[in-house]
PDB file of N, CA and C in Angstrom:
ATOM      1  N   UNK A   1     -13.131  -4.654  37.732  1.00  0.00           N
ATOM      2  CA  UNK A   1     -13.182  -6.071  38.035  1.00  0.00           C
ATOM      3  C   UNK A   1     -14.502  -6.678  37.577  1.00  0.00           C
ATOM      4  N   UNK A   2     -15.595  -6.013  37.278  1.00  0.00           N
ATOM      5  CA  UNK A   2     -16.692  -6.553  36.698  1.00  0.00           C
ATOM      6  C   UNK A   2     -16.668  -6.884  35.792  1.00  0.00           C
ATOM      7  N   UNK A   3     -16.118  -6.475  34.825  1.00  0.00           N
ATOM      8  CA  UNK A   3     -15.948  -6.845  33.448  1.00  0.00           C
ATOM      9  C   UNK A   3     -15.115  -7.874  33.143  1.00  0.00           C
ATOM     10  N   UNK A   4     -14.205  -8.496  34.092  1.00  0.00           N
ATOM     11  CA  UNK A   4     -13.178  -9.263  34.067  1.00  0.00           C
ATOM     12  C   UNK A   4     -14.225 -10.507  34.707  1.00  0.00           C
ATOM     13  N   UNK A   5     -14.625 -10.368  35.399  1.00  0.00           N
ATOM     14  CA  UNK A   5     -15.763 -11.628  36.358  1.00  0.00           C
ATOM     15  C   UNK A   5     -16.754 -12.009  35.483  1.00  0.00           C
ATOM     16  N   UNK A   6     -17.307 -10.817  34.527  1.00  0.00           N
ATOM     17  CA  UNK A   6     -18.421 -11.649  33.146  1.00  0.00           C
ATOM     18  C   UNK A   6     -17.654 -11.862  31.783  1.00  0.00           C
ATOM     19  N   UNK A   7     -17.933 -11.552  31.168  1.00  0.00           N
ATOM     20  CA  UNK A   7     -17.652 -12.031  29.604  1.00  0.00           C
ATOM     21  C   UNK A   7     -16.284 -11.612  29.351  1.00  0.00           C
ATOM     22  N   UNK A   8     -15.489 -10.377  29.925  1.00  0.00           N
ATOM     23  CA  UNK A   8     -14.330  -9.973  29.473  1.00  0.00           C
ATOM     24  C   UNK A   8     -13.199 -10.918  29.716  1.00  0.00           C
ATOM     25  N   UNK A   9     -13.313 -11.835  30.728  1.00  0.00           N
ATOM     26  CA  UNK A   9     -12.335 -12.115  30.847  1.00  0.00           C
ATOM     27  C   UNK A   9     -12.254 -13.869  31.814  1.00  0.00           C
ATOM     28  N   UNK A  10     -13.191 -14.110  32.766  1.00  0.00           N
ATOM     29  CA  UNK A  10     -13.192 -15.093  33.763  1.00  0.00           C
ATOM     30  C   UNK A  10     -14.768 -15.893  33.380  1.00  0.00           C
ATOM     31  N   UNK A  11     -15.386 -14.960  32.713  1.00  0.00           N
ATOM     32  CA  UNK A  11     -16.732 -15.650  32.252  1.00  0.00           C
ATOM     33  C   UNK A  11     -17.295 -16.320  33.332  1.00  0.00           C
ATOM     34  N   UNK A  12     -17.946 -15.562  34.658  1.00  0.00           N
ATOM     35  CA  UNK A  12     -18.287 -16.216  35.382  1.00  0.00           C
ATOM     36  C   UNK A  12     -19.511 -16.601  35.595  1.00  0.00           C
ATOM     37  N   UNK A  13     -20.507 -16.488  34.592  1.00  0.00           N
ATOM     38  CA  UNK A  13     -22.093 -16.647  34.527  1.00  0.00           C
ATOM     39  C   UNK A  13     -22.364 -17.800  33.570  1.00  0.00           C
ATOM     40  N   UNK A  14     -20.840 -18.569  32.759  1.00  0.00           N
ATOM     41  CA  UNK A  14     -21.007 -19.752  32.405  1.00  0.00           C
ATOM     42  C   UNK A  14     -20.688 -20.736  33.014  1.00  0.00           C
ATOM     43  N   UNK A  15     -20.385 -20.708  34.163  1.00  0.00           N
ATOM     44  CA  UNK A  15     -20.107 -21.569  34.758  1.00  0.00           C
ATOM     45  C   UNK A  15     -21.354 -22.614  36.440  1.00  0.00           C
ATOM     46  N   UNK A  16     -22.407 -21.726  35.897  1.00  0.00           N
ATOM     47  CA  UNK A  16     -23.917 -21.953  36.537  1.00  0.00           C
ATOM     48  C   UNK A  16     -23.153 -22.470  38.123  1.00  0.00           C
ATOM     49  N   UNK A  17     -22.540 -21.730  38.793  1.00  0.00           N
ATOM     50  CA  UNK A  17     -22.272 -22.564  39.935  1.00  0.00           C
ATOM     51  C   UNK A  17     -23.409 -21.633  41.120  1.00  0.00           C
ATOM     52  N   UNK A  18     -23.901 -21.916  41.897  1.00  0.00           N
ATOM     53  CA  UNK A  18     -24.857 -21.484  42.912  1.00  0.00           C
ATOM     54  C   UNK A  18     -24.001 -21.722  44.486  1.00  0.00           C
ATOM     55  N   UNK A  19     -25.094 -20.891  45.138  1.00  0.00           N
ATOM     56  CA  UNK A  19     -24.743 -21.189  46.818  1.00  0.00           C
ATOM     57  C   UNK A  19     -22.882 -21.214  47.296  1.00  0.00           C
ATOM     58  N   UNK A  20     -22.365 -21.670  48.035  1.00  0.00           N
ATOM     59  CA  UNK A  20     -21.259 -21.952  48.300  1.00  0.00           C
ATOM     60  C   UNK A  20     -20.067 -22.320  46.987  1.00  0.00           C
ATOM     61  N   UNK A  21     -20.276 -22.808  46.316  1.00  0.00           N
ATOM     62  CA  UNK A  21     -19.285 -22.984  44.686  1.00  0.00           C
ATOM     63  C   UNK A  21     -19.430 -21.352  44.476  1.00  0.00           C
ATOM     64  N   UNK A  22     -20.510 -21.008  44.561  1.00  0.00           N
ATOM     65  CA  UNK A  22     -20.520 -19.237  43.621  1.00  0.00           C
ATOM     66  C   UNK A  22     -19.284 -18.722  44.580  1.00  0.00           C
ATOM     67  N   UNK A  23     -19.643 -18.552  45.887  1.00  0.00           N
ATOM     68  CA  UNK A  23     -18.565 -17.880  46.643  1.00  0.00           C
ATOM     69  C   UNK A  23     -17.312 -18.549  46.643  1.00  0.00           C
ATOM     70  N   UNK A  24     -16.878 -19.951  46.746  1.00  0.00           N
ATOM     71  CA  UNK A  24     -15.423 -20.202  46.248  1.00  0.00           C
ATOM     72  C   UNK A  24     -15.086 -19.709  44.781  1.00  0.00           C
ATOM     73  N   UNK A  25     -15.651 -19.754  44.170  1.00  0.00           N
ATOM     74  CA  UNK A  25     -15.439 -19.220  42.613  1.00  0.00           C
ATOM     75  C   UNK A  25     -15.152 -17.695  42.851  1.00  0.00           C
ATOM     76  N   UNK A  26     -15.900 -16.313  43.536  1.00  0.00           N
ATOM     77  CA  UNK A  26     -15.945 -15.207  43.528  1.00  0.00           C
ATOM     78  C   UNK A  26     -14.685 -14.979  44.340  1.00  0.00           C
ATOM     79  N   UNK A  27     -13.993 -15.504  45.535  1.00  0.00           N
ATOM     80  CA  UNK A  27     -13.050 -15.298  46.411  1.00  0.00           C
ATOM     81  C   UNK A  27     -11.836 -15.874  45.315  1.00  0.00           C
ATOM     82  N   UNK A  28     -11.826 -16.725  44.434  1.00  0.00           N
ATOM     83  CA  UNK A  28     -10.739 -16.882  43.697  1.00  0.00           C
ATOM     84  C   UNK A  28     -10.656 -16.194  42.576  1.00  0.00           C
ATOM     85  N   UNK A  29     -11.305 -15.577  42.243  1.00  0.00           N
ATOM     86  CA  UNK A  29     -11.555 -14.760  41.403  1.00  0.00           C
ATOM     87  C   UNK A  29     -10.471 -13.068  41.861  1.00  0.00           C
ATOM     88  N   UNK A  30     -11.148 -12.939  43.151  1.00  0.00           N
ATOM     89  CA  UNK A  30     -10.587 -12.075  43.895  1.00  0.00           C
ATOM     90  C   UNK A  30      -9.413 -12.187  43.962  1.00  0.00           C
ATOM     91  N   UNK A  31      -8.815 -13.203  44.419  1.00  0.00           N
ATOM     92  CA  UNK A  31      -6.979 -13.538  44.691  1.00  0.00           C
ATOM     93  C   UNK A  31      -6.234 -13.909  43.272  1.00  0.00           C
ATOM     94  N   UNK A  32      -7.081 -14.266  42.631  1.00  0.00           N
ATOM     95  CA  UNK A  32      -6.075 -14.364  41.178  1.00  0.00           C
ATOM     96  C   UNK A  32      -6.252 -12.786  40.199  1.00  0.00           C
ATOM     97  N   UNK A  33      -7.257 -12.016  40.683  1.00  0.00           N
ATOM     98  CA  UNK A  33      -7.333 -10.082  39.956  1.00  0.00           C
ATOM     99  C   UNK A  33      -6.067  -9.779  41.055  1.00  0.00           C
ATOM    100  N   UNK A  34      -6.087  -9.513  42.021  1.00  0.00           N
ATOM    101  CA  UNK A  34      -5.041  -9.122  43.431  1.00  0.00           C
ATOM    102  C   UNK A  34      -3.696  -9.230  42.798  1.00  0.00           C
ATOM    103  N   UNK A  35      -3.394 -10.645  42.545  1.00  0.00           N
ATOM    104  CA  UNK A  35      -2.439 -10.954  42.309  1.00  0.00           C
ATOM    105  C   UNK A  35      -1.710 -10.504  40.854  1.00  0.00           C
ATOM    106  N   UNK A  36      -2.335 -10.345  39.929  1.00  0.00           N
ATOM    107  CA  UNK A  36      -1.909  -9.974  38.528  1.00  0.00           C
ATOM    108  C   UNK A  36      -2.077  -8.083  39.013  1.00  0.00           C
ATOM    109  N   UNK A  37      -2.925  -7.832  39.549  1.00  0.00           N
ATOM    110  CA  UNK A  37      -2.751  -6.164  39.948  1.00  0.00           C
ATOM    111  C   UNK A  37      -1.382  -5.815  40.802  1.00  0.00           C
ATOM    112  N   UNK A  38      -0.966  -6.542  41.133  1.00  0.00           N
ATOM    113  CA  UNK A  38       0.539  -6.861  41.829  1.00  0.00           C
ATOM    114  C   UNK A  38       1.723  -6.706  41.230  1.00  0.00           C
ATOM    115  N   UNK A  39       1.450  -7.519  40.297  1.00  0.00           N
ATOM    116  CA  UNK A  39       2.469  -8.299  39.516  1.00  0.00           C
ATOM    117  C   UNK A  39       2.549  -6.960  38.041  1.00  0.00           C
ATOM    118  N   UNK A  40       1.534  -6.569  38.119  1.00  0.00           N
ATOM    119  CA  UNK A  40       1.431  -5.561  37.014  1.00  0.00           C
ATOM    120  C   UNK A  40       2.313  -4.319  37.967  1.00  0.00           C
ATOM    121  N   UNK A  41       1.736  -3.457  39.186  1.00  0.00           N
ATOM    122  CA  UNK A  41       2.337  -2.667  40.117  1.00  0.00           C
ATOM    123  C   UNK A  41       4.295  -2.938  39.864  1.00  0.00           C
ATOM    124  N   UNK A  42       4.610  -3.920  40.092  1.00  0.00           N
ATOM    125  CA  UNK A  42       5.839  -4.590  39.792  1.00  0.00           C
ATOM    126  C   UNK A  42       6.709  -4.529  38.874  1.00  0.00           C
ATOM    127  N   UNK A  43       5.733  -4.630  37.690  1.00  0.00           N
ATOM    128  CA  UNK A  43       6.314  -4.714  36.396  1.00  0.00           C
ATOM    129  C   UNK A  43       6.771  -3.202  35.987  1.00  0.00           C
ATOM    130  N   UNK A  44       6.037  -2.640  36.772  1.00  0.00           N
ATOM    131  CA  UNK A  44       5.868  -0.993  35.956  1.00  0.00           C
ATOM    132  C   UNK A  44       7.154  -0.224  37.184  1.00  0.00           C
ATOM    133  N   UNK A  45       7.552  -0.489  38.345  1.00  0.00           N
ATOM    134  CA  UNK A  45       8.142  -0.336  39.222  1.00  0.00           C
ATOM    135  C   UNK A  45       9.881  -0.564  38.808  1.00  0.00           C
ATOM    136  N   UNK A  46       9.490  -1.724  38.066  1.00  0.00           N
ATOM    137  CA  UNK A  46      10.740  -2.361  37.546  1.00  0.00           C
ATOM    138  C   UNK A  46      11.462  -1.796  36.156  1.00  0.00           C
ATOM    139  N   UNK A  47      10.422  -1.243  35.459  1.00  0.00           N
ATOM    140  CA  UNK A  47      10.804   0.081  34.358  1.00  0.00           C
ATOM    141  C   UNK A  47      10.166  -1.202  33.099  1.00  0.00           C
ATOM    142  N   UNK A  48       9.351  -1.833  33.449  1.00  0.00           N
ATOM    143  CA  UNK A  48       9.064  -3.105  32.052  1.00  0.00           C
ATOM    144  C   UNK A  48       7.271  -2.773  31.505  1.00  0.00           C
ATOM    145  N   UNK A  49       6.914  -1.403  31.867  1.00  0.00           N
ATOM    146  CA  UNK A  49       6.069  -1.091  31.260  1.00  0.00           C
ATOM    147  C   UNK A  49       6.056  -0.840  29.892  1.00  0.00           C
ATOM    148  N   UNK A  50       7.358  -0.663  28.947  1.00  0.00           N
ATOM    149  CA  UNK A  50       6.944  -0.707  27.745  1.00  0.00           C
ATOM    150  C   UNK A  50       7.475  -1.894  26.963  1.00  0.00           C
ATOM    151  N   UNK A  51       7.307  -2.408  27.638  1.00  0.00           N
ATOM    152  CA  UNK A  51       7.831  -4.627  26.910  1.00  0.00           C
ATOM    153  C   UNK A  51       6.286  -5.414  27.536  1.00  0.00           C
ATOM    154  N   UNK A  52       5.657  -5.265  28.473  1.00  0.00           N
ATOM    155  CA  UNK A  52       4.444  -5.839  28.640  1.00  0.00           C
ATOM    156  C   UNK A  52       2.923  -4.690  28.566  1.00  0.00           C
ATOM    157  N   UNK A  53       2.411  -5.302  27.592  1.00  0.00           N
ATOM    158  CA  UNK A  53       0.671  -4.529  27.822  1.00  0.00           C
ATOM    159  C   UNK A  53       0.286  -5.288  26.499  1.00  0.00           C
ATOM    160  N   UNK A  54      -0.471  -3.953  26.437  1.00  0.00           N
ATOM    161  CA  UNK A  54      -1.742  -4.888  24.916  1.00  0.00           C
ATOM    162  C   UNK A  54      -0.844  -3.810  23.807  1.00  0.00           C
ATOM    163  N   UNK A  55      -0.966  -5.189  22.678  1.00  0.00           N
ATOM    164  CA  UNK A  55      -0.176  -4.708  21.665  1.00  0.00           C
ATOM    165  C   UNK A  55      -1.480  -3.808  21.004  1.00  0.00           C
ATOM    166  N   UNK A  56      -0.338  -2.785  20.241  1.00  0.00           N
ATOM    167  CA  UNK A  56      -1.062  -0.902  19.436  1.00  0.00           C
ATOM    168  C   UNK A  56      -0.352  -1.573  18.098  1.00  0.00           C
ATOM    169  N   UNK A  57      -1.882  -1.225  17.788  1.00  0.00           N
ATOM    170  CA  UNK A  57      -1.416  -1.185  15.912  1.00  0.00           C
ATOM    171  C   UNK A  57      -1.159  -0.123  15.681  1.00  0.00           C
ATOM    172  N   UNK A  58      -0.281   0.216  14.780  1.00  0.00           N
ATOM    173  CA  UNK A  58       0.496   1.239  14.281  1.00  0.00           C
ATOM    174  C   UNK A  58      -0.181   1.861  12.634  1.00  0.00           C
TER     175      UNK A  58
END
């Protein structure tokens, strides 16, 4: 999840927010990773692990 909160993915050190904004920003951060870790759990449950991921060059 760190890598997803800086540059990989949510870029959260461009967004200069401080004090109280930092922590609404970090708690949504939290519930929108939760939720796609879910939804991924789901997908793979459901047998659709090889129709969704990161496309492999061949």
């Amino acid at each position: 999840m760190f890598k997803d909160c800086k540059t990989g993915g949510y870029n959260l050190e461009s967004t200069h927010a401080t004090g109280q904004r930092l922590i609404a920003l970090i708690l949504l951060i939290a519930i929108a990773y939760t939720i796609a870790v879910l939804a991924g759990r789901k997908s793979r449950k459901m047998g659709l692990q090889q129709y969704v991921g990161r496309l492999q060059e061949f």
